[in-house]
PDB file of N, CA and C in Angstrom:
ATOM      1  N   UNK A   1    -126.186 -79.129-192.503  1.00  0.00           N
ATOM      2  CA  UNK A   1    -127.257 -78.417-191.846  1.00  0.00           C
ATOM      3  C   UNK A   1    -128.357 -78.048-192.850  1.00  0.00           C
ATOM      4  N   UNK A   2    -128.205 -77.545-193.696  1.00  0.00           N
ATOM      5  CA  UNK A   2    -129.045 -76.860-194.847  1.00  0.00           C
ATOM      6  C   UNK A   2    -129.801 -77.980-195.478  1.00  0.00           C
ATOM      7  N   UNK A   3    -129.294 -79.221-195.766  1.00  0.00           N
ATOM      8  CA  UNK A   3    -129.913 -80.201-196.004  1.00  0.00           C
ATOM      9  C   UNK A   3    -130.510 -80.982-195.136  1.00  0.00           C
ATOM     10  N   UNK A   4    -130.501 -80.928-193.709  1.00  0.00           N
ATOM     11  CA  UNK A   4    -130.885 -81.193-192.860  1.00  0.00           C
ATOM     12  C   UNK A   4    -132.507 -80.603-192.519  1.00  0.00           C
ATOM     13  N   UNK A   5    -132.173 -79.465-192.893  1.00  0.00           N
ATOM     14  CA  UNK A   5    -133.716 -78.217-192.955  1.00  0.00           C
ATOM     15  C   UNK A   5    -134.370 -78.645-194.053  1.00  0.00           C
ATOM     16  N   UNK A   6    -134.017 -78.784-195.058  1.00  0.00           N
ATOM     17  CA  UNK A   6    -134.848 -78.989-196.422  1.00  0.00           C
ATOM     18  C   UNK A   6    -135.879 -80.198-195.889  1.00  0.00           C
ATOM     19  N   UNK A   7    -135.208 -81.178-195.360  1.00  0.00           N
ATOM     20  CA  UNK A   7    -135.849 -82.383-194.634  1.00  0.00           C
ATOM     21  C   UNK A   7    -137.018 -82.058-193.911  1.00  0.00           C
ATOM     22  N   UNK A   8    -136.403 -81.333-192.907  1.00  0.00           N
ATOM     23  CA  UNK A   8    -137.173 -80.542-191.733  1.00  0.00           C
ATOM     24  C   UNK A   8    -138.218 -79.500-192.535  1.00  0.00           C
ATOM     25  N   UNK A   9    -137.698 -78.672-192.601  1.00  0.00           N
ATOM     26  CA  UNK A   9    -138.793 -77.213-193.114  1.00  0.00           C
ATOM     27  C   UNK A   9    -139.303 -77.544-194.366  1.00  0.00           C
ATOM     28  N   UNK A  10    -138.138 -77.962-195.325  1.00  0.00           N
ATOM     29  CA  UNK A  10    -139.259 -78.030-196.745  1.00  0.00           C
ATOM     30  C   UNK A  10    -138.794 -77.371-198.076  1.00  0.00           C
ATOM     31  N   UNK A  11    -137.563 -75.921-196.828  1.00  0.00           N
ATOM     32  CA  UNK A  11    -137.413 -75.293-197.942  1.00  0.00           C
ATOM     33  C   UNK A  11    -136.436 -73.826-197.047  1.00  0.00           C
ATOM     34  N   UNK A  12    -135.548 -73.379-197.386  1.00  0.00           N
ATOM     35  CA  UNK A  12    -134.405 -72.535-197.094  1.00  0.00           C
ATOM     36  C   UNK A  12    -134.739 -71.770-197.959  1.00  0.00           C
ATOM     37  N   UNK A  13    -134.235 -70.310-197.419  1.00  0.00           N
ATOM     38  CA  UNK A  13    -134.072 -69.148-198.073  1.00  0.00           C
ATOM     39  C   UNK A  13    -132.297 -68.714-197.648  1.00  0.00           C
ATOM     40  N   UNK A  14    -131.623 -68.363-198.951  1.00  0.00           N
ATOM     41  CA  UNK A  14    -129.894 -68.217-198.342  1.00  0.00           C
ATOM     42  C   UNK A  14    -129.594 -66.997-198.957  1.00  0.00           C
ATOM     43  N   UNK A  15    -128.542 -66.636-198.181  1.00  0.00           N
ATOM     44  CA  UNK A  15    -128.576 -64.824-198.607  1.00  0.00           C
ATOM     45  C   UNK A  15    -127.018 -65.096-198.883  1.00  0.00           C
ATOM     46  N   UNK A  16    -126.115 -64.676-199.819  1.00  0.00           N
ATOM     47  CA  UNK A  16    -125.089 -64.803-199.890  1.00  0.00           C
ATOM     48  C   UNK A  16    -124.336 -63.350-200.675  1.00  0.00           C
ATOM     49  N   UNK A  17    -122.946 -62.781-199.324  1.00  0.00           N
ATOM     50  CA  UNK A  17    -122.091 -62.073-200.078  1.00  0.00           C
ATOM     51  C   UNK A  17    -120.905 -62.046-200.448  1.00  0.00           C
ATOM     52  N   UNK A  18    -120.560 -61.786-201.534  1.00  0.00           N
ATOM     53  CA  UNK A  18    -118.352 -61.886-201.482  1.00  0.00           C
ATOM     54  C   UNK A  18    -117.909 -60.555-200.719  1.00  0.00           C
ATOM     55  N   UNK A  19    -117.586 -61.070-200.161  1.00  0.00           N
ATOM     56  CA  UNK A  19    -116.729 -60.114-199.026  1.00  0.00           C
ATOM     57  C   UNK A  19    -115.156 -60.396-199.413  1.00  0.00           C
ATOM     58  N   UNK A  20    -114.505 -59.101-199.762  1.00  0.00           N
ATOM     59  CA  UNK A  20    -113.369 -58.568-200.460  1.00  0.00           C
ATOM     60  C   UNK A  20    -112.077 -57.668-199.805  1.00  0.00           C
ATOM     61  N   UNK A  21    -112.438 -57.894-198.170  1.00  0.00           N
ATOM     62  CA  UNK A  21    -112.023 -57.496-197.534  1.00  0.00           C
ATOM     63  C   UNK A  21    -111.377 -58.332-196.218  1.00  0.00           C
ATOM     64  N   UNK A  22    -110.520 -57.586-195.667  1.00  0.00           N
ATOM     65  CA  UNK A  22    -110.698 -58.841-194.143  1.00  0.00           C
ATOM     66  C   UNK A  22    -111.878 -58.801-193.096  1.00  0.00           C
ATOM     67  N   UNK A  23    -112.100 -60.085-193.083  1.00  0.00           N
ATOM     68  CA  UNK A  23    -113.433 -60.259-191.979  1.00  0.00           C
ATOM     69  C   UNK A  23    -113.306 -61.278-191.032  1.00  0.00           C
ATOM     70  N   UNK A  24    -113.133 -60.705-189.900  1.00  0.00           N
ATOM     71  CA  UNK A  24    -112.641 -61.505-189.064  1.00  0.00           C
ATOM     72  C   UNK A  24    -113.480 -62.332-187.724  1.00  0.00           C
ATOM     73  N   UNK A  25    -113.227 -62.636-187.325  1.00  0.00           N
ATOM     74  CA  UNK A  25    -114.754 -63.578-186.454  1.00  0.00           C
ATOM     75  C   UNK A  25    -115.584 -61.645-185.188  1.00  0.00           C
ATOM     76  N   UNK A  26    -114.678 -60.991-184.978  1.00  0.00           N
ATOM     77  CA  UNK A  26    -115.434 -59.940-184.270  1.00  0.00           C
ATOM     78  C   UNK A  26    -115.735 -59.504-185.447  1.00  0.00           C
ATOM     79  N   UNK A  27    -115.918 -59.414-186.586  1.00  0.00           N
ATOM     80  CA  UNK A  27    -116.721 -58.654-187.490  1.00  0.00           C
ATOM     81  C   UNK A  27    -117.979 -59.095-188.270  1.00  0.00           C
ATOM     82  N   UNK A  28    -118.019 -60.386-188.320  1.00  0.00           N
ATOM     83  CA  UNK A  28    -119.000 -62.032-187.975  1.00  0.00           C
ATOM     84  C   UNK A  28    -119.802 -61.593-186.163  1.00  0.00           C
ATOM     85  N   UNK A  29    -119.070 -61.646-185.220  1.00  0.00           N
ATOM     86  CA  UNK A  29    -119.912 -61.350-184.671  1.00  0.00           C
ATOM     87  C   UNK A  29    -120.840 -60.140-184.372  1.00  0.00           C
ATOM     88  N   UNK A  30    -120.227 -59.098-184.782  1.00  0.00           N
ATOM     89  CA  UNK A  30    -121.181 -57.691-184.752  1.00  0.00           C
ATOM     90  C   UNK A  30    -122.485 -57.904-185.853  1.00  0.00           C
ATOM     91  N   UNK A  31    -122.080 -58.241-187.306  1.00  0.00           N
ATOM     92  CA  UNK A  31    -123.206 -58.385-188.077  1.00  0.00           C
ATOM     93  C   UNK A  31    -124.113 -59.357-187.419  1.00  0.00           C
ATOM     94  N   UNK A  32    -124.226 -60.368-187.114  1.00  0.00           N
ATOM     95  CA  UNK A  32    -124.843 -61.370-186.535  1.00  0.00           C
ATOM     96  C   UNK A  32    -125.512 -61.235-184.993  1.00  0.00           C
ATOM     97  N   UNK A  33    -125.015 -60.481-184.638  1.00  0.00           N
ATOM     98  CA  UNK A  33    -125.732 -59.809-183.111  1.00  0.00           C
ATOM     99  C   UNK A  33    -126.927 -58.828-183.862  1.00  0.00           C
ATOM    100  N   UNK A  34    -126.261 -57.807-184.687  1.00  0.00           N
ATOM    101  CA  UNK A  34    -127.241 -56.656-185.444  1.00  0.00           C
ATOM    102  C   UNK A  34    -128.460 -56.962-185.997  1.00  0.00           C
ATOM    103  N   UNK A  35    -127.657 -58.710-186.796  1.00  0.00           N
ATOM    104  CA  UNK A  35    -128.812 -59.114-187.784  1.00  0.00           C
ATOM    105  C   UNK A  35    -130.094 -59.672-186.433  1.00  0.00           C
ATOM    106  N   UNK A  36    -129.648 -60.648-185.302  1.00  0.00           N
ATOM    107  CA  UNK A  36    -130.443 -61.250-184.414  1.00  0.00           C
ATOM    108  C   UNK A  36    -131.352 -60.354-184.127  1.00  0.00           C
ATOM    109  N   UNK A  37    -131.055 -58.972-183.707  1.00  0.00           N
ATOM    110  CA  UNK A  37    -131.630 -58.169-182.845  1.00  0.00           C
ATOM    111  C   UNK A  37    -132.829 -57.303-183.852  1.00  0.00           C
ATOM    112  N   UNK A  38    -132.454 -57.289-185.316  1.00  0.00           N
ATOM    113  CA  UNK A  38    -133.689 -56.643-185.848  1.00  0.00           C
ATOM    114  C   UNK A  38    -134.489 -57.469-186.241  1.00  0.00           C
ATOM    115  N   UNK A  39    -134.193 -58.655-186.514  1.00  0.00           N
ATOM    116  CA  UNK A  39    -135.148 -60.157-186.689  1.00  0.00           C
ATOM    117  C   UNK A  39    -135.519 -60.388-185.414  1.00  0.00           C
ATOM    118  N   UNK A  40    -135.462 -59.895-184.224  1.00  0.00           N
ATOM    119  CA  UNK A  40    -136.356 -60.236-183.062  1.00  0.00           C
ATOM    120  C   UNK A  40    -137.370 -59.136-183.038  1.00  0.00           C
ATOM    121  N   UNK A  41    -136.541 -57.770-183.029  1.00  0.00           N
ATOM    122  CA  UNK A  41    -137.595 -56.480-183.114  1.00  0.00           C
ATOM    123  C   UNK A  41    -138.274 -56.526-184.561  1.00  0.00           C
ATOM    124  N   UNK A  42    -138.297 -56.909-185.335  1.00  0.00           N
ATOM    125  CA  UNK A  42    -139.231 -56.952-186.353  1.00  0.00           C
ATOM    126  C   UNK A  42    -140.372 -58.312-186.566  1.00  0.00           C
ATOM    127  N   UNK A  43    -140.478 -58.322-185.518  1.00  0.00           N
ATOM    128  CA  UNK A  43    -141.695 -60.125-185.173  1.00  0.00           C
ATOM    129  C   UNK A  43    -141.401 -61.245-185.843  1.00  0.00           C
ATOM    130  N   UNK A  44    -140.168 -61.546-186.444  1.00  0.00           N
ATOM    131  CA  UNK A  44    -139.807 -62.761-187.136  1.00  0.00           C
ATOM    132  C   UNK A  44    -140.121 -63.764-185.765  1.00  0.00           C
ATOM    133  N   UNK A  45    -140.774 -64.795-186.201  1.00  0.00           N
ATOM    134  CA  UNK A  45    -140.956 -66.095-185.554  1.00  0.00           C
ATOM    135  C   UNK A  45    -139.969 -66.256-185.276  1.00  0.00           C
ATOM    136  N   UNK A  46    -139.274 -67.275-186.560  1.00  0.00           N
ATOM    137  CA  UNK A  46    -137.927 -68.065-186.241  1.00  0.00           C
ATOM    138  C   UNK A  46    -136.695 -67.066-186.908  1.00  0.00           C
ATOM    139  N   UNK A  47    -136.098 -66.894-185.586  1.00  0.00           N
ATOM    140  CA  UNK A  47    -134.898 -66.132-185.552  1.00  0.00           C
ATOM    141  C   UNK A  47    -133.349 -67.093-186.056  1.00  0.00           C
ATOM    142  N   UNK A  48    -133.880 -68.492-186.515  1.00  0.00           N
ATOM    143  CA  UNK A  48    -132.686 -69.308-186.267  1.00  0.00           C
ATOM    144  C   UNK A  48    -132.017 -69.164-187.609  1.00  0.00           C
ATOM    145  N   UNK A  49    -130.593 -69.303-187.858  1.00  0.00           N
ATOM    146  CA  UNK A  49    -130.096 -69.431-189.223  1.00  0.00           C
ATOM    147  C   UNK A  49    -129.020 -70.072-188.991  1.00  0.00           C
ATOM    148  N   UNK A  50    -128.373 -70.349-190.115  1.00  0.00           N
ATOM    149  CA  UNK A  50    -126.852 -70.815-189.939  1.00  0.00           C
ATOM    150  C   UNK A  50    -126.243 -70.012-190.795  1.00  0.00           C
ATOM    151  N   UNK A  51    -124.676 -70.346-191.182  1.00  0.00           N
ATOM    152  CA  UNK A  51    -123.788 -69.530-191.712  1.00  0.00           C
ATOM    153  C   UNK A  51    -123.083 -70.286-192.332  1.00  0.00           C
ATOM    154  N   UNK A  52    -122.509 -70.202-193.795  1.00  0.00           N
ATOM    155  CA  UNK A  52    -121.216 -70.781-194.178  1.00  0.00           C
ATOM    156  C   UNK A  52    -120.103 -70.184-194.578  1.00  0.00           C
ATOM    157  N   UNK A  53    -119.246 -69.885-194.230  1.00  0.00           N
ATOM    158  CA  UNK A  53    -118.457 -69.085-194.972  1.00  0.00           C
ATOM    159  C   UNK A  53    -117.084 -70.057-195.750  1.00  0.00           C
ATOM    160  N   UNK A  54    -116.383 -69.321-196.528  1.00  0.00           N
ATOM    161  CA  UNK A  54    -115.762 -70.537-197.687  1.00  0.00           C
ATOM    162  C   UNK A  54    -114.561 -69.688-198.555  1.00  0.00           C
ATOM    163  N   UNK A  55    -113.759 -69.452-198.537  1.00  0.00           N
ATOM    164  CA  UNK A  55    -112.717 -69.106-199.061  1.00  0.00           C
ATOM    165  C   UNK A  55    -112.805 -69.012-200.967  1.00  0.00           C
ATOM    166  N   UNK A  56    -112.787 -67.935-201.742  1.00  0.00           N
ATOM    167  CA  UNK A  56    -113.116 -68.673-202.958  1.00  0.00           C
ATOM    168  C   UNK A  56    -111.804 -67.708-203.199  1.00  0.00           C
ATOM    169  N   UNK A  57    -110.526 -69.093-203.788  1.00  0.00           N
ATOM    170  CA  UNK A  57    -109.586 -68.887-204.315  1.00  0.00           C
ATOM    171  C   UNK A  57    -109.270 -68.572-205.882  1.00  0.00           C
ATOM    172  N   UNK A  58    -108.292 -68.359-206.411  1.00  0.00           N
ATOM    173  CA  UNK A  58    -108.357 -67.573-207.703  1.00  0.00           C
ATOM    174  C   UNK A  58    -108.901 -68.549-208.951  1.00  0.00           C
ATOM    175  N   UNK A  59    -108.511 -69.802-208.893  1.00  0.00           N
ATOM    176  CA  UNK A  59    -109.197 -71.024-209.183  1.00  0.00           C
ATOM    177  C   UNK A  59    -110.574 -70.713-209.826  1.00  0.00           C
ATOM    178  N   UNK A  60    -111.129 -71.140-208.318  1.00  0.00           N
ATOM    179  CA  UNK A  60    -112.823 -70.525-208.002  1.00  0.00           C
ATOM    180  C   UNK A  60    -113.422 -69.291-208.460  1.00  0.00           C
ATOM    181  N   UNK A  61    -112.618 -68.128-207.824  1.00  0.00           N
ATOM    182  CA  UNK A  61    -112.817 -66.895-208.714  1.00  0.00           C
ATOM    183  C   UNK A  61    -113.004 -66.792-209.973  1.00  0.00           C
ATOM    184  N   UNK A  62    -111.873 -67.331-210.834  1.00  0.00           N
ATOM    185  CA  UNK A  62    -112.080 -67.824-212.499  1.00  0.00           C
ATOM    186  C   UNK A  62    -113.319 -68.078-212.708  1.00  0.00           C
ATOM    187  N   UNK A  63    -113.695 -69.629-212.501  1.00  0.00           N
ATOM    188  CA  UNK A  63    -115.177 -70.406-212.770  1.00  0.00           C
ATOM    189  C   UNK A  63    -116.212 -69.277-212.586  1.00  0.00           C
ATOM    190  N   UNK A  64    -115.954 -68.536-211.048  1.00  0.00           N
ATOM    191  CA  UNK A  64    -117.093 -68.057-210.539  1.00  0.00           C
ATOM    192  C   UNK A  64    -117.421 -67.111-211.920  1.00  0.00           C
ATOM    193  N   UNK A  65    -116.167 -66.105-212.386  1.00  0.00           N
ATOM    194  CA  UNK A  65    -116.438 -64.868-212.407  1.00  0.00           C
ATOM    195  C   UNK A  65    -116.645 -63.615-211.273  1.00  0.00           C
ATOM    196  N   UNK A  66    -115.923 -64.208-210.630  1.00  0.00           N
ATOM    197  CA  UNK A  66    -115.698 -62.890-209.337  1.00  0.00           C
ATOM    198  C   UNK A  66    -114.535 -63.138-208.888  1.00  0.00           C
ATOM    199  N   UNK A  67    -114.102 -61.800-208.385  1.00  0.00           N
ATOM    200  CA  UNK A  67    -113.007 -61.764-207.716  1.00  0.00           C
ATOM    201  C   UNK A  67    -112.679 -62.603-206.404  1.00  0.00           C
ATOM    202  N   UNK A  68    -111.289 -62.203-205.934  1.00  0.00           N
ATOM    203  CA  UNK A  68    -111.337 -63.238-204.380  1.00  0.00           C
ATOM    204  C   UNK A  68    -111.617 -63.032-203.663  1.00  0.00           C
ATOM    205  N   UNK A  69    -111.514 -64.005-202.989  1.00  0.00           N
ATOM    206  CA  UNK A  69    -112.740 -63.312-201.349  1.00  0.00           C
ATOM    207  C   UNK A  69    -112.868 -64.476-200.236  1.00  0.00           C
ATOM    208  N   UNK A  70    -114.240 -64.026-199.706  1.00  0.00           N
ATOM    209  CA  UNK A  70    -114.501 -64.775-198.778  1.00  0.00           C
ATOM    210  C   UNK A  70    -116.131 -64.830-199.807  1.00  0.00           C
ATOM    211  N   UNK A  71    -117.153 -65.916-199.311  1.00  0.00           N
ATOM    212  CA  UNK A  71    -118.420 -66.072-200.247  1.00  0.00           C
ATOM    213  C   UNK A  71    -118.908 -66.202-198.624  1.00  0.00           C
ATOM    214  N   UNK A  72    -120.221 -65.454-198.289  1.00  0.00           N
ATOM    215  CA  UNK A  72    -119.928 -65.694-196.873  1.00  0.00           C
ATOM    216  C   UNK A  72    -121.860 -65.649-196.979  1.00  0.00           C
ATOM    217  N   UNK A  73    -122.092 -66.592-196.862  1.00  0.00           N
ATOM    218  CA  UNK A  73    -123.706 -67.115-196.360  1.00  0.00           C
ATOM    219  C   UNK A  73    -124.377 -67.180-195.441  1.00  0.00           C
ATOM    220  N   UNK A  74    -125.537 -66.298-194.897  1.00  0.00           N
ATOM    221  CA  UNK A  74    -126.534 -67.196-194.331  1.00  0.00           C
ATOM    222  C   UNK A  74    -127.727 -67.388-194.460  1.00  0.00           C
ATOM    223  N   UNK A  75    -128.218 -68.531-193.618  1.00  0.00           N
ATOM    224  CA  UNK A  75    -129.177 -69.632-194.306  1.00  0.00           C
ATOM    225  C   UNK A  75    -130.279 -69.667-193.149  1.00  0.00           C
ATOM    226  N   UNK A  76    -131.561 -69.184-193.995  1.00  0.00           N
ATOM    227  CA  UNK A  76    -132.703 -69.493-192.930  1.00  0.00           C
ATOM    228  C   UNK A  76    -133.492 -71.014-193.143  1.00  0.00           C
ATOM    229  N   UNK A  77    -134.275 -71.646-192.354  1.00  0.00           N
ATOM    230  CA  UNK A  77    -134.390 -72.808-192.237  1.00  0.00           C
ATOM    231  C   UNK A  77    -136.347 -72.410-193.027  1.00  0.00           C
ATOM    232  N   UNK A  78    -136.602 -71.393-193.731  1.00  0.00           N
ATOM    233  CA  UNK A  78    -137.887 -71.228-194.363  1.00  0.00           C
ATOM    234  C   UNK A  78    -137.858 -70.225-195.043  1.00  0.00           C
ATOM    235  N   UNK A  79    -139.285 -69.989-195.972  1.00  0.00           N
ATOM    236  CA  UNK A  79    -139.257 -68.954-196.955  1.00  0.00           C
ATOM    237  C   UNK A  79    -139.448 -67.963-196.041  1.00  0.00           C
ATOM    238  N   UNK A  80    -138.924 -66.856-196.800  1.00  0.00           N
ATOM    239  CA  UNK A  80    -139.341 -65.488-196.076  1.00  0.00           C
ATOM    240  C   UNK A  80    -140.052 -64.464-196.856  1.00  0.00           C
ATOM    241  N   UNK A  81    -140.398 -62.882-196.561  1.00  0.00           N
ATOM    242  CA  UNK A  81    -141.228 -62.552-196.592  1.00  0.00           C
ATOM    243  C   UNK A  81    -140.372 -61.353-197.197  1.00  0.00           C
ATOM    244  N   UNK A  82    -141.159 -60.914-197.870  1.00  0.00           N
ATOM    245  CA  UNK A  82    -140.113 -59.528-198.753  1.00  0.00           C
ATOM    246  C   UNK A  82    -139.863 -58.490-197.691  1.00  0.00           C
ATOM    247  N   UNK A  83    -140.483 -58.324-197.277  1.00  0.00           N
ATOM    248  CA  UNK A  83    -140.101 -57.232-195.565  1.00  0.00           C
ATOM    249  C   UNK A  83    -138.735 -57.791-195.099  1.00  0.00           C
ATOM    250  N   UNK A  84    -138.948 -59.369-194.531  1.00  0.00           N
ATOM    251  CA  UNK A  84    -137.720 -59.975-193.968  1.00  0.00           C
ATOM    252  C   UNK A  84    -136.579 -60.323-194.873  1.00  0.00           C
ATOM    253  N   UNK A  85    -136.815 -59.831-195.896  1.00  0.00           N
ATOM    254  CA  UNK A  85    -135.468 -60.520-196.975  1.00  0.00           C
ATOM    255  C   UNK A  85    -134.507 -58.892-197.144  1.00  0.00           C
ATOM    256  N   UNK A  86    -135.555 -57.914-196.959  1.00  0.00           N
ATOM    257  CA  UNK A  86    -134.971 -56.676-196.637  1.00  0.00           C
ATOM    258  C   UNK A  86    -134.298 -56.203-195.827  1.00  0.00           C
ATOM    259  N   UNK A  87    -134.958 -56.781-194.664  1.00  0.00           N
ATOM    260  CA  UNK A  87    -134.334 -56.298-193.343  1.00  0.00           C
ATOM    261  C   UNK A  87    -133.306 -57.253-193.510  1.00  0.00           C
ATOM    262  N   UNK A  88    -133.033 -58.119-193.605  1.00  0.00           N
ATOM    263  CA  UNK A  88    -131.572 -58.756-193.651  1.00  0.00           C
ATOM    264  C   UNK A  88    -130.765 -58.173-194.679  1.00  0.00           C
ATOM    265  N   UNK A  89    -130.986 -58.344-196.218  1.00  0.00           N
ATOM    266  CA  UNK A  89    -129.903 -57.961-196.562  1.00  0.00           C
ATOM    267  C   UNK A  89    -129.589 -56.177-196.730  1.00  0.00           C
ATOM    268  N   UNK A  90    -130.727 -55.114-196.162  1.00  0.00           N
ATOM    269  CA  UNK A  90    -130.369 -54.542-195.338  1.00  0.00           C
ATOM    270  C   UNK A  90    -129.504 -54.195-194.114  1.00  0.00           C
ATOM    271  N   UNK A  91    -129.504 -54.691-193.242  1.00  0.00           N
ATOM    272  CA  UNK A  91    -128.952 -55.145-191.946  1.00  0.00           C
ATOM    273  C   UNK A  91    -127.425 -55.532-192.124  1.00  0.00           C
ATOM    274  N   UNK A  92    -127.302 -56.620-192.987  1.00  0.00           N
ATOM    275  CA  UNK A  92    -126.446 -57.151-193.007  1.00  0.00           C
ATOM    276  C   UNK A  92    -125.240 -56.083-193.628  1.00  0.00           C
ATOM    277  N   UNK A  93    -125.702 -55.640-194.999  1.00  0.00           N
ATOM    278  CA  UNK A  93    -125.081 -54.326-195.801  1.00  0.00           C
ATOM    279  C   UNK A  93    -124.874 -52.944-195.213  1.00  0.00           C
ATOM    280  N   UNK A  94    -125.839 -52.558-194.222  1.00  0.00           N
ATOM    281  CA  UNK A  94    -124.852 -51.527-193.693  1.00  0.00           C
ATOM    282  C   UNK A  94    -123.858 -52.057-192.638  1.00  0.00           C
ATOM    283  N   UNK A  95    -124.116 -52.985-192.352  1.00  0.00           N
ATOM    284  CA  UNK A  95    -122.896 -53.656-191.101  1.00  0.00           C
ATOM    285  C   UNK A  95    -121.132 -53.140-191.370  1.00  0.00           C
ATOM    286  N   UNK A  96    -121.591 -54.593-192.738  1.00  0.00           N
ATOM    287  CA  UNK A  96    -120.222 -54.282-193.663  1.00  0.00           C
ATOM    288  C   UNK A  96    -120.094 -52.994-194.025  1.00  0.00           C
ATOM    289  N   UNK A  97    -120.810 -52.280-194.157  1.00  0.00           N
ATOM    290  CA  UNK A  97    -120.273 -50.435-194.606  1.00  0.00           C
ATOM    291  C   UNK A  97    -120.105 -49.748-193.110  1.00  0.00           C
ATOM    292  N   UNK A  98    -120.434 -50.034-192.257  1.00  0.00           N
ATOM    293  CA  UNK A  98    -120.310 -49.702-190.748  1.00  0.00           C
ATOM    294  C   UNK A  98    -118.921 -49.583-190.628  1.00  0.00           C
ATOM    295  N   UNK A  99    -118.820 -51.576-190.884  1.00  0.00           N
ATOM    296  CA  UNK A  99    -117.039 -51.630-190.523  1.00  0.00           C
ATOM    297  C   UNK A  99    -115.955 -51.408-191.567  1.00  0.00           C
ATOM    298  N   UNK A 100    -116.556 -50.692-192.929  1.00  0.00           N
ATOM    299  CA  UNK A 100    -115.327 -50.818-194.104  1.00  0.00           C
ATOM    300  C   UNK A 100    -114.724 -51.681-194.648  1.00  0.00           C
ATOM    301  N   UNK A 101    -115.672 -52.805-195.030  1.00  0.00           N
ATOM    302  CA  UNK A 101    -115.652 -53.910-195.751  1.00  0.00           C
ATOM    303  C   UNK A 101    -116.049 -54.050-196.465  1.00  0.00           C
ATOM    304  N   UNK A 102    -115.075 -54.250-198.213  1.00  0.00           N
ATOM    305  CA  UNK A 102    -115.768 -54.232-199.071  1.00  0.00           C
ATOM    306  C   UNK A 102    -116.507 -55.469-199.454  1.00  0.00           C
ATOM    307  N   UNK A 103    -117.741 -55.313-199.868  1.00  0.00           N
ATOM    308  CA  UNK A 103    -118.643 -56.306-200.232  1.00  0.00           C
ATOM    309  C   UNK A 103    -119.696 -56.449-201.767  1.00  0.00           C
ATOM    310  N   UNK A 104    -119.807 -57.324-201.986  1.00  0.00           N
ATOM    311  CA  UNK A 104    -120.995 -57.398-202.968  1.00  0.00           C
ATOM    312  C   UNK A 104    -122.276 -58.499-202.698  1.00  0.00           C
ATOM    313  N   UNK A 105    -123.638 -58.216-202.564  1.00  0.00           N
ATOM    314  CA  UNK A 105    -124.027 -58.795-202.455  1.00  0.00           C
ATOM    315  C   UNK A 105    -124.534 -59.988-203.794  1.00  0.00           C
ATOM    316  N   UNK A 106    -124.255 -61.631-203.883  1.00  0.00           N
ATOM    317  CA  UNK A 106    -123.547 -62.372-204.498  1.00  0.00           C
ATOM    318  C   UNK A 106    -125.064 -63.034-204.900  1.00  0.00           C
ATOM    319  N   UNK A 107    -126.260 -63.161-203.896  1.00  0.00           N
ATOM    320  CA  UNK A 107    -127.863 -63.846-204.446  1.00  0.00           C
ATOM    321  C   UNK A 107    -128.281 -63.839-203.529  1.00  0.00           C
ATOM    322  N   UNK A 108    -129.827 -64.166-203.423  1.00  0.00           N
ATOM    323  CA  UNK A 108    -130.777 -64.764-202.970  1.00  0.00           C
ATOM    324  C   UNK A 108    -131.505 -66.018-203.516  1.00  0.00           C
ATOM    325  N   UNK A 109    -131.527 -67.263-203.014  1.00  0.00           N
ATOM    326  CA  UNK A 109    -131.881 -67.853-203.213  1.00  0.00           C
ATOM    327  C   UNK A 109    -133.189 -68.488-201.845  1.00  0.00           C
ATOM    328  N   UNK A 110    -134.386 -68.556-202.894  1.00  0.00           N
ATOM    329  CA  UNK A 110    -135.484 -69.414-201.488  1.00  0.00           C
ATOM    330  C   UNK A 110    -135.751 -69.971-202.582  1.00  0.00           C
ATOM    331  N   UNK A 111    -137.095 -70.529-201.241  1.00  0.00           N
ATOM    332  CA  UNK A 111    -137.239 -71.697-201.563  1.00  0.00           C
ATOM    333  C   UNK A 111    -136.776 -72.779-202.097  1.00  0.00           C
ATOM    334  N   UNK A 112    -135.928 -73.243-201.678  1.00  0.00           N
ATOM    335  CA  UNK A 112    -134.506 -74.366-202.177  1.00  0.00           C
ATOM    336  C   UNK A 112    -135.110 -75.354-202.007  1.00  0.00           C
ATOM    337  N   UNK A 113    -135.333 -76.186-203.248  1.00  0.00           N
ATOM    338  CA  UNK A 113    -135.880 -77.847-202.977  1.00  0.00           C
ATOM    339  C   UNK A 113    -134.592 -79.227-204.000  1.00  0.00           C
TER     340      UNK A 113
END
């Protein structure tokens, strides 16, 4: 998908956190309803993103330098705007403190070419 957009848009912005806790698809879906709904009330055009999420085992952890987890991404299909990079990883961070999940937020990466 993400490479699919680069094609398309030009250029992705990806927000990524290790989540250190259990997270389970109703806890995926509450952040992701929360996140939709302030990216609609805050005039974002394109509301669309995707998600990856990925298991990073102790292996991985090693290389990474982080602990284990879940590495849990999502991916807008354009650059964004320092307002909108807020309101998400805003949004997204009190979610996880909503539901008592520990988290770290892991990067930002835009403009991806």
């Amino acid at each position: 998908m993400i490479e699919e957009w680069l094609n398309e848009y030009g250029e992705v912005t990806s927000f990524s956190f290790m989540i250190y806790s259990y997270y389970g698809v109703r806890d995926n879906a509450i952040i992701n309803f929360a996140l939709t709904d302030k990216l609609i009330n805050s005039n974002m055009v394109k509301t669309r993103y995707c998600q990856s999420i990925e298991d990073v085992h102790e292996e991985s952890a090693e290389e990474l330098n982080v602990k284990r987890g879940l590495n849990v991404q999502w991916v807008f299909p354009q650059s964004l705007t320092s307002k909108h990079q807020k309101i998400i990883i805003d949004t997204i961070s009190d979610g996880l403190d909503h539901l008592n999940i520990a988290y770290d937020l892991y990067g930002v990466l835009g403009d991806v070419n």
